[in-house]
C-alpha atoms as a PDB file:
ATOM      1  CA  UNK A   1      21.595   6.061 -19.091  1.00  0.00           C
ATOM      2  CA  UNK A   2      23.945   7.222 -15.946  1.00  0.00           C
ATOM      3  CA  UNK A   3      25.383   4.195 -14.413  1.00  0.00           C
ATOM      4  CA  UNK A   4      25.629   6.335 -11.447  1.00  0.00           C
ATOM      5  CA  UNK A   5      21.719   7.230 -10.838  1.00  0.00           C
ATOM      6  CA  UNK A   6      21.017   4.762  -8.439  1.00  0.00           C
ATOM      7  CA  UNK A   7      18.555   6.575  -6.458  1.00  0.00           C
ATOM      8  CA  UNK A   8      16.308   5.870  -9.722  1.00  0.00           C
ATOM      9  CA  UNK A   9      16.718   2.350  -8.617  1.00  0.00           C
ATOM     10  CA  UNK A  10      13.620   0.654  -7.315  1.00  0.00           C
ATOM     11  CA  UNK A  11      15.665  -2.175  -4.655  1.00  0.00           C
ATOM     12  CA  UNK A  12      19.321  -1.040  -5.130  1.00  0.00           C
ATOM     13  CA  UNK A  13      20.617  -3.943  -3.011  1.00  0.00           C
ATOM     14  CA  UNK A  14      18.675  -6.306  -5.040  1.00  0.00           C
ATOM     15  CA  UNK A  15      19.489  -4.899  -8.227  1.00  0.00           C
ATOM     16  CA  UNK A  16      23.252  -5.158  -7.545  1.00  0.00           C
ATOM     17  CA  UNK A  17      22.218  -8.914  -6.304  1.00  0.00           C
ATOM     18  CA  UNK A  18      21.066  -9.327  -9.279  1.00  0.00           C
ATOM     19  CA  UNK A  19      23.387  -8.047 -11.442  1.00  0.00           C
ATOM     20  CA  UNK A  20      25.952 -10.087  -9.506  1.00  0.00           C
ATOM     21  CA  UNK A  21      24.550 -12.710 -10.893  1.00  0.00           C
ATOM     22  CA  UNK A  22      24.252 -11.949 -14.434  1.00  0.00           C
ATOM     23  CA  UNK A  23      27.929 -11.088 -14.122  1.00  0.00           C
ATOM     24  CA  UNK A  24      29.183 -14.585 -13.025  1.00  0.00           C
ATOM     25  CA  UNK A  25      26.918 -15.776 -16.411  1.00  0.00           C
ATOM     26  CA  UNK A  26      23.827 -16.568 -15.523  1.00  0.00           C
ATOM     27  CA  UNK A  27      20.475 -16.057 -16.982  1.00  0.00           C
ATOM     28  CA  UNK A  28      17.490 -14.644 -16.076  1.00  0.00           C
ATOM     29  CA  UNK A  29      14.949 -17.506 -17.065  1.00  0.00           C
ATOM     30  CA  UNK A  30      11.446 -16.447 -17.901  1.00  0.00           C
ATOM     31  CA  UNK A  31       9.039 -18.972 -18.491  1.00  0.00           C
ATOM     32  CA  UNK A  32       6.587 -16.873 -20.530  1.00  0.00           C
ATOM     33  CA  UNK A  33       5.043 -13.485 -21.599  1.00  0.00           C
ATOM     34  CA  UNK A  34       2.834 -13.379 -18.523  1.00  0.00           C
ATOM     35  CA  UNK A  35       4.308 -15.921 -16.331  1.00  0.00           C
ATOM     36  CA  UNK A  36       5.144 -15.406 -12.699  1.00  0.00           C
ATOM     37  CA  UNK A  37       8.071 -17.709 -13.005  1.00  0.00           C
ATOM     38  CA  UNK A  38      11.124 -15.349 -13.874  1.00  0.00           C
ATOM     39  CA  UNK A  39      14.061 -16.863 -11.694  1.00  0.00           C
ATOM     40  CA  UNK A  40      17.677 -16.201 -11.662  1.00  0.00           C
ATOM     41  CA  UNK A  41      20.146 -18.819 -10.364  1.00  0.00           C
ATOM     42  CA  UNK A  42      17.352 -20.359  -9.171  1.00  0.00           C
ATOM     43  CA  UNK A  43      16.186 -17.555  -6.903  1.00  0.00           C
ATOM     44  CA  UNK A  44      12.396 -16.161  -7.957  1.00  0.00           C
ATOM     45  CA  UNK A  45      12.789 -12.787  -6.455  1.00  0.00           C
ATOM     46  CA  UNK A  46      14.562 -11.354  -9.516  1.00  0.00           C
ATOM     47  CA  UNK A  47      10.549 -10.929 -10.812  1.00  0.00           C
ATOM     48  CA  UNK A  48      10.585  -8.005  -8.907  1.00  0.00           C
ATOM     49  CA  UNK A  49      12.897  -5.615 -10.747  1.00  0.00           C
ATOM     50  CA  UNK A  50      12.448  -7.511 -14.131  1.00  0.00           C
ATOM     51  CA  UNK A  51      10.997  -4.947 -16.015  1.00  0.00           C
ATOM     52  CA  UNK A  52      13.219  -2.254 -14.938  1.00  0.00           C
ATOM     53  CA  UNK A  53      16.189  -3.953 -15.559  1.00  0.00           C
ATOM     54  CA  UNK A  54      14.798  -4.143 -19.040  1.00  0.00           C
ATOM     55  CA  UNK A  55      13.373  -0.807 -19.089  1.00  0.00           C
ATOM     56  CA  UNK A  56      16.566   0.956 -18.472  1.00  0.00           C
ATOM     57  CA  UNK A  57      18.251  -1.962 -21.005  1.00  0.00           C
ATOM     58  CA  UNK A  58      20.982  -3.850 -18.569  1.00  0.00           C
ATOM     59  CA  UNK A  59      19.386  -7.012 -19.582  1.00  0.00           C
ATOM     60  CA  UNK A  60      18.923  -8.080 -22.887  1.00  0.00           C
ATOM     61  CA  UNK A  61      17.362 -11.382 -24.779  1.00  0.00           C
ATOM     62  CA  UNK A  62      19.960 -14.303 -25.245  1.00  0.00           C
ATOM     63  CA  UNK A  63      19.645 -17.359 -27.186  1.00  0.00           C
ATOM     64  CA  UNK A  64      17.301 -20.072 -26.354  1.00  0.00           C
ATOM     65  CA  UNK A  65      18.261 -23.573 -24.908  1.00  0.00           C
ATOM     66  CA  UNK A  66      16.789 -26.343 -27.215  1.00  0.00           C
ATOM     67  CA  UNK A  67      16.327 -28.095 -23.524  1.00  0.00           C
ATOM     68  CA  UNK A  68      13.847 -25.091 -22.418  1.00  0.00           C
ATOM     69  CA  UNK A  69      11.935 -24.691 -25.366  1.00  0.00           C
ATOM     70  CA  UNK A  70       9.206 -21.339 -25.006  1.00  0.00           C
ATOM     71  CA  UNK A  71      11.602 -20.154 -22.367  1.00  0.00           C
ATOM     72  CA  UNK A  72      13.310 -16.750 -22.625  1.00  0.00           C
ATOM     73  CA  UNK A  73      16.416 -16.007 -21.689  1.00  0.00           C
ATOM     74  CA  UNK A  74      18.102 -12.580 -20.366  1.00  0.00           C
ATOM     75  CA  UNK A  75      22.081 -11.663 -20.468  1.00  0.00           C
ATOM     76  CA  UNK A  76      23.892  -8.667 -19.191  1.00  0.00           C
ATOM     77  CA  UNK A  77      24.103  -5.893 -21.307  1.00  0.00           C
ATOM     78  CA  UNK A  78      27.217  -3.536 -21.179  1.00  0.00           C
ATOM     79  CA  UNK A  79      25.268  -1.092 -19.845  1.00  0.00           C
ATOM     80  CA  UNK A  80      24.280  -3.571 -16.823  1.00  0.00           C
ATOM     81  CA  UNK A  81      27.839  -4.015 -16.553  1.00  0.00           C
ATOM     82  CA  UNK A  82      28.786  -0.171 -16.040  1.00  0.00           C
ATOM     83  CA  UNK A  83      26.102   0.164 -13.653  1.00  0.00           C
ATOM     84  CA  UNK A  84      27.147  -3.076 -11.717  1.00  0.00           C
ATOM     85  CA  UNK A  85      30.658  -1.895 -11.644  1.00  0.00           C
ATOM     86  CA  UNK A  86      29.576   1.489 -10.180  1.00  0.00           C
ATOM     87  CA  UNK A  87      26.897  -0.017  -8.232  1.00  0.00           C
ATOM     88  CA  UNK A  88      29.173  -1.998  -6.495  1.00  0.00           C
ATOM     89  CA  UNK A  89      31.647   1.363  -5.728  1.00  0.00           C
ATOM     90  CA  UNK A  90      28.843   2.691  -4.141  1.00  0.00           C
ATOM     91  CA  UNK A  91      27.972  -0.130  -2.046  1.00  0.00           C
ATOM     92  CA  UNK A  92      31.848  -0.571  -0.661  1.00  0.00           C
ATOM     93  CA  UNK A  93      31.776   3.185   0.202  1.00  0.00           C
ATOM     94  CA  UNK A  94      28.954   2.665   2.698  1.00  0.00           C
ATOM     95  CA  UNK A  95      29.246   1.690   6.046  1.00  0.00           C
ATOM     96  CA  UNK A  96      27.761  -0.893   8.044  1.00  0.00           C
ATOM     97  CA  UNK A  97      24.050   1.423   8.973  1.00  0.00           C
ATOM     98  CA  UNK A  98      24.025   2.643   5.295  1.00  0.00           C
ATOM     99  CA  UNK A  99      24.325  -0.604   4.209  1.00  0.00           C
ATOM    100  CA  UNK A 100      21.388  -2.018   6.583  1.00  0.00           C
ATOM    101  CA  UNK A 101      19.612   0.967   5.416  1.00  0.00           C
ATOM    102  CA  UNK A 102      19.359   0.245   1.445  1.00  0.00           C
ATOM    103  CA  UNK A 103      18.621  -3.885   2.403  1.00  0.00           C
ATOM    104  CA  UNK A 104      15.575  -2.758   4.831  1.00  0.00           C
ATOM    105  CA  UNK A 105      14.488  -0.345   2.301  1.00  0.00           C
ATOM    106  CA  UNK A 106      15.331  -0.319  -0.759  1.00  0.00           C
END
């Protein structure tokens, strides 16, 4: 996978807001199989690029917490980390309208 494809990239600002995230060690929570309660640092939008973080593997299955038990758990992959790094090259090299841009539209 190219770290640098991020046209590929369904909500590039939220992806890199997501990865972010993941960096600074949190999880990506999922509450089940089919649930519509995936959150990340307490935020619920992460849902939304779930399985394409997972498609393209920058996420990857953690261990459980005994506290959350039937809860899954997501980490950064190293992948996720290249692609965060480059990501967030990109995003500095953009100015101001750019940036607007990508947040209004993906």
């Amino acid at each position: 996978m190219d770290p640098i494809a991020l046209p590929r990239i369904p909500n590039r600002h939220l992806a890199l807001k997501v990865l972010d995230r993941l960096m600074a060690g949190y999880p990506i929570v999922v509450l089940g199989d089919f649930s519509f309660s995936t959150v990340l640092d307490g935020a619920p939008d992460v849902c939304l690029i779930f399985s394409f973080l997972k498609e393209v593997g920058w996420i990857k299955p953690i261990a459980p917490r005994p506290d959350l038990p039937g809860a899954l758990r997501y980490g950064i992959t190293s992948a996720g980390r290249e692609s965060f790094e480059a990501g967030l090259s990109w995003w500095r090299s953009l100015g101001f309208i750019e940036r607007m841009r990508v947040r209004l539209f993906g």
